[in-house]
Protein backbone atom coordinates (compact mmCIF):
# COMPACT_ATOMS: atom_id res chain seq x y z
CA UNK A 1 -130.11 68.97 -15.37
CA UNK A 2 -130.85 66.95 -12.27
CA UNK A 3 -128.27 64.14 -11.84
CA UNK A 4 -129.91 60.58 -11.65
CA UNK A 5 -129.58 58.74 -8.67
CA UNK A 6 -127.83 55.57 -9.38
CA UNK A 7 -129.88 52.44 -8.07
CA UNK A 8 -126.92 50.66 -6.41
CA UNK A 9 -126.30 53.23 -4.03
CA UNK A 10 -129.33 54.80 -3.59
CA UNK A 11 -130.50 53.81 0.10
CA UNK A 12 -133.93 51.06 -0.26
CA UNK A 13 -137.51 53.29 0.41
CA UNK A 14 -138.27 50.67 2.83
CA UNK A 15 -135.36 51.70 5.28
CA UNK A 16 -134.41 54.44 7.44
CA UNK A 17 -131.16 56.31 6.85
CA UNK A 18 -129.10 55.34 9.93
CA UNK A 19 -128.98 59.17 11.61
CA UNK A 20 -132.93 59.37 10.65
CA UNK A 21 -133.54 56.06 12.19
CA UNK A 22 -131.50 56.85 15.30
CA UNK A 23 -133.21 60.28 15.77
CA UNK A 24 -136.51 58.23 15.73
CA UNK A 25 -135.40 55.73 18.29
CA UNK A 26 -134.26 58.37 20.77
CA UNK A 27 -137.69 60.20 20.19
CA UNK A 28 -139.54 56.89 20.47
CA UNK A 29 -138.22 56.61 23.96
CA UNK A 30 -139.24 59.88 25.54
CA UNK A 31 -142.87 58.76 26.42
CA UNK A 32 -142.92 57.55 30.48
CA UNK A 33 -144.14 54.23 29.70
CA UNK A 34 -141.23 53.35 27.77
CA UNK A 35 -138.56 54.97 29.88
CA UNK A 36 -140.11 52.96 33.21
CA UNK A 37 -140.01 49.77 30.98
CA UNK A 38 -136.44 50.36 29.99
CA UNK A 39 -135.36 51.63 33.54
CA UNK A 40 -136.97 48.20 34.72
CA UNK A 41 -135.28 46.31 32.19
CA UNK A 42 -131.47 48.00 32.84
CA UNK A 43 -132.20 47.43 36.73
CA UNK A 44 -133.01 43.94 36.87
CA UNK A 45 -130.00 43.19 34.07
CA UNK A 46 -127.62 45.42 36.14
CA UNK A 47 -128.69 43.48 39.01
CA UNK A 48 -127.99 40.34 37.35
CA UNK A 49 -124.89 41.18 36.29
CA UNK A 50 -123.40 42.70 39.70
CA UNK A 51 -125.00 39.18 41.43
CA UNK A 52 -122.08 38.73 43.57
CA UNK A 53 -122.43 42.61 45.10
CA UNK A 54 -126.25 43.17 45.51
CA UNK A 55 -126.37 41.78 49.31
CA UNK A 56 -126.48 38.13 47.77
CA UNK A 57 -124.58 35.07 49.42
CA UNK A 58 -124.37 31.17 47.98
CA UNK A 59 -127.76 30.97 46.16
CA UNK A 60 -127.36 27.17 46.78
CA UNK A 61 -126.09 27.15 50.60
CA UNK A 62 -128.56 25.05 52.19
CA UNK A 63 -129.03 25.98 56.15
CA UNK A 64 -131.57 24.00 57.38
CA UNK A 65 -131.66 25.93 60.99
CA UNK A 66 -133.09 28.72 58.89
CA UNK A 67 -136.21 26.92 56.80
CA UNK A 68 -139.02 29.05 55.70
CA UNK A 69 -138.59 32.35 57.20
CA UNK A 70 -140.29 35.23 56.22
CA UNK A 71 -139.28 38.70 54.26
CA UNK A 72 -136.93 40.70 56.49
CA UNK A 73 -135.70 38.01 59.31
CA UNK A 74 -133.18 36.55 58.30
CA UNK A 75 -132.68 37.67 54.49
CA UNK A 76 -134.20 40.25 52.39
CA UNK A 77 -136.97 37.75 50.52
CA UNK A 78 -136.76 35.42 53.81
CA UNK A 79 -135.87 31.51 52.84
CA UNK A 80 -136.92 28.67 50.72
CA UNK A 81 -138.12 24.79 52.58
CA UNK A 82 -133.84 24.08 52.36
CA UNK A 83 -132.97 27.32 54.37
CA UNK A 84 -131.97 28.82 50.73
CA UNK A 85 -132.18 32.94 51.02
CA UNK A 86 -134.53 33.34 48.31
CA UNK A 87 -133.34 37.35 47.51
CA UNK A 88 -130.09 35.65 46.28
CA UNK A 89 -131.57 32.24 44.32
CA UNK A 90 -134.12 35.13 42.39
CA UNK A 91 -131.27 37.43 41.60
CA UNK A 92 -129.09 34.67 40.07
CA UNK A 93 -131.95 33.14 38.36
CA UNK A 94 -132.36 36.33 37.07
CA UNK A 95 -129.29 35.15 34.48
CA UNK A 96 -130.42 31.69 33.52
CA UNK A 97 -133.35 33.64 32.11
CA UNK A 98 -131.49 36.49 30.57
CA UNK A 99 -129.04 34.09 28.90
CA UNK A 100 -132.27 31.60 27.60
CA UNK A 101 -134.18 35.01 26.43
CA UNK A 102 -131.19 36.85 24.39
CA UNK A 103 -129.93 33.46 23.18
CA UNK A 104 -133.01 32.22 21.66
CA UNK A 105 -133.65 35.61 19.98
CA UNK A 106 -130.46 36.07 18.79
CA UNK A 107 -129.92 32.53 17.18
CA UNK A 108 -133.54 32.23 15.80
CA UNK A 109 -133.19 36.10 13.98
CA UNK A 110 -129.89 35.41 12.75
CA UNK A 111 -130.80 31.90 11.20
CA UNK A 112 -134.36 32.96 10.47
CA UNK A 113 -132.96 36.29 8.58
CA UNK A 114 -130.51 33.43 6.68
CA UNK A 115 -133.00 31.14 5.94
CA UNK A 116 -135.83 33.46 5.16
CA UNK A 117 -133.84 35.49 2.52
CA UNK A 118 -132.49 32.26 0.79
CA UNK A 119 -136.62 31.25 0.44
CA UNK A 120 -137.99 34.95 -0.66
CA UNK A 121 -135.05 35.03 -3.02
CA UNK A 122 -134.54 31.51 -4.65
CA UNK A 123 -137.69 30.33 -6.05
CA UNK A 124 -136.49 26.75 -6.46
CA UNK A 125 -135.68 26.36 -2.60
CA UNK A 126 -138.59 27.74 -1.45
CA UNK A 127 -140.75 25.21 -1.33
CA UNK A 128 -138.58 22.62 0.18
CA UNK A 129 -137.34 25.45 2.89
CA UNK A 130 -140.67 26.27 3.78
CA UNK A 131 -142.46 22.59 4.00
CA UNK A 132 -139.63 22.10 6.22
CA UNK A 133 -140.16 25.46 8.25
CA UNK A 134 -144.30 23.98 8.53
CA UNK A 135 -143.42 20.54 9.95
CA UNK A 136 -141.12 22.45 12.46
CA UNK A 137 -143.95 24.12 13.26
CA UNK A 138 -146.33 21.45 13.45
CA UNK A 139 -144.31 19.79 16.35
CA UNK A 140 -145.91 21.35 19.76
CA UNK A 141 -142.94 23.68 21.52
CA UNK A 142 -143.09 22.57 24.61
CA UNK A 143 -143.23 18.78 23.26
CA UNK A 144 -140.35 19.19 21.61
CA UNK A 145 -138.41 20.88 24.64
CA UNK A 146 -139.65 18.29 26.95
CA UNK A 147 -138.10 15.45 24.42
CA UNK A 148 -134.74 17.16 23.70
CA UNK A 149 -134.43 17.02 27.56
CA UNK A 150 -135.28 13.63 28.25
CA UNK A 151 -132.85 12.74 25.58
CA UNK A 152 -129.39 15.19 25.96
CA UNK A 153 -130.49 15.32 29.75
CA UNK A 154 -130.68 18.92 31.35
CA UNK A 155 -128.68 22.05 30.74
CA UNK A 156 -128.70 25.63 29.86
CA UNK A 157 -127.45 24.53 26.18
CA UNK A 158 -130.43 21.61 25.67
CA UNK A 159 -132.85 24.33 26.56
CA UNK A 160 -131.83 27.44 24.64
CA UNK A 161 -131.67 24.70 21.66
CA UNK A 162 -134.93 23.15 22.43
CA UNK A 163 -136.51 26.60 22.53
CA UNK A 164 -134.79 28.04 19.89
CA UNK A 165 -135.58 25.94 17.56
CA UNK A 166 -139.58 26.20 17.33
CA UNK A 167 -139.21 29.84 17.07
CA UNK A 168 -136.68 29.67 13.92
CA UNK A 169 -139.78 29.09 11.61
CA UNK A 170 -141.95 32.36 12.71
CA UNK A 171 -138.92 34.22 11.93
CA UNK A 172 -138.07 32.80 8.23
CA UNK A 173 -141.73 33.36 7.60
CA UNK A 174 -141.70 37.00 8.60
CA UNK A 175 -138.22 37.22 6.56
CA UNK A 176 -139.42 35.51 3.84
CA UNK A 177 -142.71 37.61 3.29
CA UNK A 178 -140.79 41.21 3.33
CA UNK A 179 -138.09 39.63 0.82
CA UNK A 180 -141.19 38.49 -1.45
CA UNK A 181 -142.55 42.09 -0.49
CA UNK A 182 -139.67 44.26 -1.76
CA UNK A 183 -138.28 42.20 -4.68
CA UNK A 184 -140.42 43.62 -7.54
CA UNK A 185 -140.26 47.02 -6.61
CA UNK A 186 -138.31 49.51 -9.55
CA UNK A 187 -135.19 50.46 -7.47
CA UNK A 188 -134.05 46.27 -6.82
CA UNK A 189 -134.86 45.80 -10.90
CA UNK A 190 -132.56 48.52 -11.18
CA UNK A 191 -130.04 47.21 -9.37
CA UNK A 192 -130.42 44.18 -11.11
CA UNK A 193 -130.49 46.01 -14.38
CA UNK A 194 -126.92 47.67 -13.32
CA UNK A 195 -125.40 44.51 -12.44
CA UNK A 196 -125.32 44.70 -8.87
CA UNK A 197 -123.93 41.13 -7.19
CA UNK A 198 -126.62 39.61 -5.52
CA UNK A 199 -124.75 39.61 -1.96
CA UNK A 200 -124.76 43.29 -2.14
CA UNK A 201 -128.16 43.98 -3.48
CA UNK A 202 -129.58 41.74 -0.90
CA UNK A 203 -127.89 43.17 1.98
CA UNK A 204 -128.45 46.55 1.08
CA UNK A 205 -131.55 47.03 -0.82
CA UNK A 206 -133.65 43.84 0.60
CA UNK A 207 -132.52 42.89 4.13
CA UNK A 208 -133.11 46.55 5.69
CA UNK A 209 -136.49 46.23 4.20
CA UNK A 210 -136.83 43.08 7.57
CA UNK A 211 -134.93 45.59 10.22
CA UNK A 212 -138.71 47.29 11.78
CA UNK A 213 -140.69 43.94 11.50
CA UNK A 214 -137.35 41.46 12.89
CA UNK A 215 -137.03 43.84 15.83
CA UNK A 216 -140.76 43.25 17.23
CA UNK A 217 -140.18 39.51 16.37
CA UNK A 218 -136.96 39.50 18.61
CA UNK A 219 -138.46 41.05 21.43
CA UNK A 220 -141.15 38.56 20.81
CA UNK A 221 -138.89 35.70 21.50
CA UNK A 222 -136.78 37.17 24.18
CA UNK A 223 -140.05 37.21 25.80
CA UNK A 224 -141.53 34.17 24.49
CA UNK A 225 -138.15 32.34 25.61
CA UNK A 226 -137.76 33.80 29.07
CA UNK A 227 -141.65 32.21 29.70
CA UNK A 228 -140.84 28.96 28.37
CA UNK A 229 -137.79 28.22 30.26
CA UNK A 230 -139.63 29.47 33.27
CA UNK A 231 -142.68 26.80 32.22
CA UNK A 232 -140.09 23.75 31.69
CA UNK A 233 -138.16 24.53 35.01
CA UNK A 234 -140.94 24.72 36.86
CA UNK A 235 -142.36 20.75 35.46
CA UNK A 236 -139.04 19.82 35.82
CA UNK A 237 -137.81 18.95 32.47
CA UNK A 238 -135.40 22.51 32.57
CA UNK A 239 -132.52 23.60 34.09
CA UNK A 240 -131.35 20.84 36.69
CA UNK A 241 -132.76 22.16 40.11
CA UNK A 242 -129.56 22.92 41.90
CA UNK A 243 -129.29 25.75 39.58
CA UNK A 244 -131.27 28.85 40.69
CA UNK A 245 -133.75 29.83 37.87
CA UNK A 246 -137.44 31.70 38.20
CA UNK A 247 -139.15 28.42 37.34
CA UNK A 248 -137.33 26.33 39.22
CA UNK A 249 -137.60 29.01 42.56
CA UNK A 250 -141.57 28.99 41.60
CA UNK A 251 -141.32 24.86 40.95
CA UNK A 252 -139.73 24.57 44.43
CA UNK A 253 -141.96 27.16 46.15
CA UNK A 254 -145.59 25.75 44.95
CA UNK A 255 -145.84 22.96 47.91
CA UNK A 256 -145.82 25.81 50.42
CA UNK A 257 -147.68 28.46 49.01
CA UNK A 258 -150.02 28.81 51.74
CA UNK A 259 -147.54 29.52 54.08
CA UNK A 260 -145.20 31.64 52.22
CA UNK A 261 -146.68 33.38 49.12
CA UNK A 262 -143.73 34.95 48.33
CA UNK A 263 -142.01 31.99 47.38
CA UNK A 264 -143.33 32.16 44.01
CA UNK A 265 -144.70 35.93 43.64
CA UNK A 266 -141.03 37.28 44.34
CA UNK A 267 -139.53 35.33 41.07
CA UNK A 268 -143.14 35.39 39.03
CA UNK A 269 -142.82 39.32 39.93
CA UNK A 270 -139.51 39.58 38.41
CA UNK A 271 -140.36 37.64 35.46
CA UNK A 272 -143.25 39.85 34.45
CA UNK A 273 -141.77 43.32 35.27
CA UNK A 274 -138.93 41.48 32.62
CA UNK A 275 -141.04 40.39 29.54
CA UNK A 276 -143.92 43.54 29.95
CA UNK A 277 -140.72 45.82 29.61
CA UNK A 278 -139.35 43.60 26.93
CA UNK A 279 -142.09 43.86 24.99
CA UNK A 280 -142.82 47.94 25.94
CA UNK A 281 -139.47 48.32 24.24
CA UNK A 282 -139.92 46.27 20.95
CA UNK A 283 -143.50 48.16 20.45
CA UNK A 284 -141.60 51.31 20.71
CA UNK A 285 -138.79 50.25 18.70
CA UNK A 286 -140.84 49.16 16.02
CA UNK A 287 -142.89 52.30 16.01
CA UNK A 288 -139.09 54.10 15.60
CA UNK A 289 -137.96 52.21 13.10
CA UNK A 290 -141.02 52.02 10.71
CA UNK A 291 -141.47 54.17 8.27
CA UNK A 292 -144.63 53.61 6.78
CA UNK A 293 -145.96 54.53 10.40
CA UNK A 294 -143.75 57.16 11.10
CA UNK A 295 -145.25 58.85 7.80
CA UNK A 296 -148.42 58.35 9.26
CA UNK A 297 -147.80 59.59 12.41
């Protein structure tokens, strides 16, 4: 006689094993397009990171002897209208945009995944969670980052808040449909049945269930994040412009684009190459770690 499979253990159909999902991931990233999109991405974060020892010098030295020069005179990139060398200001930039990218998607998937399993789950909270999540919405992103700044004033922390917050909504939506998706199926009515505590049963049998989907959406709003800082830097309602950042190098750079294109194709380069990769990766990822299209691949 077969031994049944008890429901509170038994790992939800809607969720990879952890070795299977793995296995998936490192086959998912064999294709060229991916690799070159994740070799991009570990290049311009190593870079980043090892600011200080990539030929850079004071990305806010001004030396006005040295205004405007070209790619390989004086510097690497050549010079910005204050005698700057651009090569270092687009290198450290590099981390304002990191840091606004991986902040907003972390803090918007965490509090999304919160908030979006507290509405699936508990019918009596889900209307008032998610009339709250569509006036969020309704409030224009770029509005609302523009206010917070002209309010707090300008810093990293205003920012990643100001474009954190309009993303928080997308992601309790997303969470919020997969909960609703997955909590009538046999195996969580089982669990149920059994006597499972609900902190259990929703961590194991109902929150894997958001793993695929959450991971596109995160890439989404590292991307999404990177652009918007980029956008409110370069109007001016960012980071404060003695800090080097790719909208602010591309803000700075506009009044003398005739004369030296690079001055915002260097740092608009680097921010494409950054969110094409980032999103390369979260297609793949999400191709990994579905398994309703992993079945029908």
């Amino acid at each position: 006689m077969t031994k049944p499979t008890n429901p509170v253990s038994a790992q939800a159909p809607n969720a990879l094993p952890p070795s299977t999902a793995w296995l998936r991931v490192r086959q998912g990233l064999k294709s060229w397009p991916v690799l070159l999109a994740l070799a991009i991405l570990l290049m311009i974060v190593a870079t980043a990171i090892l600011a200080p020892w990539v030929g850079t010098t004071d990305p806010i030295a001004i030396d006005p002897g040295n205004r405007l020069k070209r790619p390989f005179t004086v510097s690497f990139l050549g010079t910005d209208a204050f005698g700057r060398d651009l090569w270092s200001r687009v290198v450290y930039g590099a981390r304002i945009s990191l840091i606004a990218g991986l902040g907003a998607a972390v803090i918007s998937v965490v509090l999304g995944l919160i908030i979006g399993v507290t509405a699936g789950w508990f019918r009596r909270l889900d209307g008032l969670i998610m009339r709250t999540m569509d006036a969020i919405m309704a409030i224009p992103g770029i509005l609302l980052a523009i206010s917070l700044v002209a309010v707090t004033g300008a810093s990293l922390t205003t920012v990643l808040v100001a474009i954190t917050i309009p993303e928080i909504p997308r992601v309790v939506r997303l969470v919020r449909g997969q909960i609703l998706s997955v909590r009538g199926e046999p195996y969580v009515e089982a669990a149920l049945a059994l006597g499972t505590p609900l902190p259990l049963l929703l961590w194991r049998h109902m929150v894997p269930s958001t793993i695929a989907p959450l991971t596109v959406q995160g890439t989404y709003v590292f991307a999404s994040a990177m652009l918007t800082e980029a956008i409110l830097s370069f109007l001016g309602a960012g980071i404060p412009p003695e800090i080097p950042s790719w909208g602010n190098i591309m803000s700075e750079g506009r009044m003398y684009f005739r004369m030296l294109p690079g001055l915002i194709l260097f740092p608009g380069l680097f921010l494409s190459l950054t969110v094409l990769s980032v999103n390369i990766l979260g297609d793949a990822l999400r191709d990994a770690l579905d398994p309703k299209m992993a079945r029908r691949i």
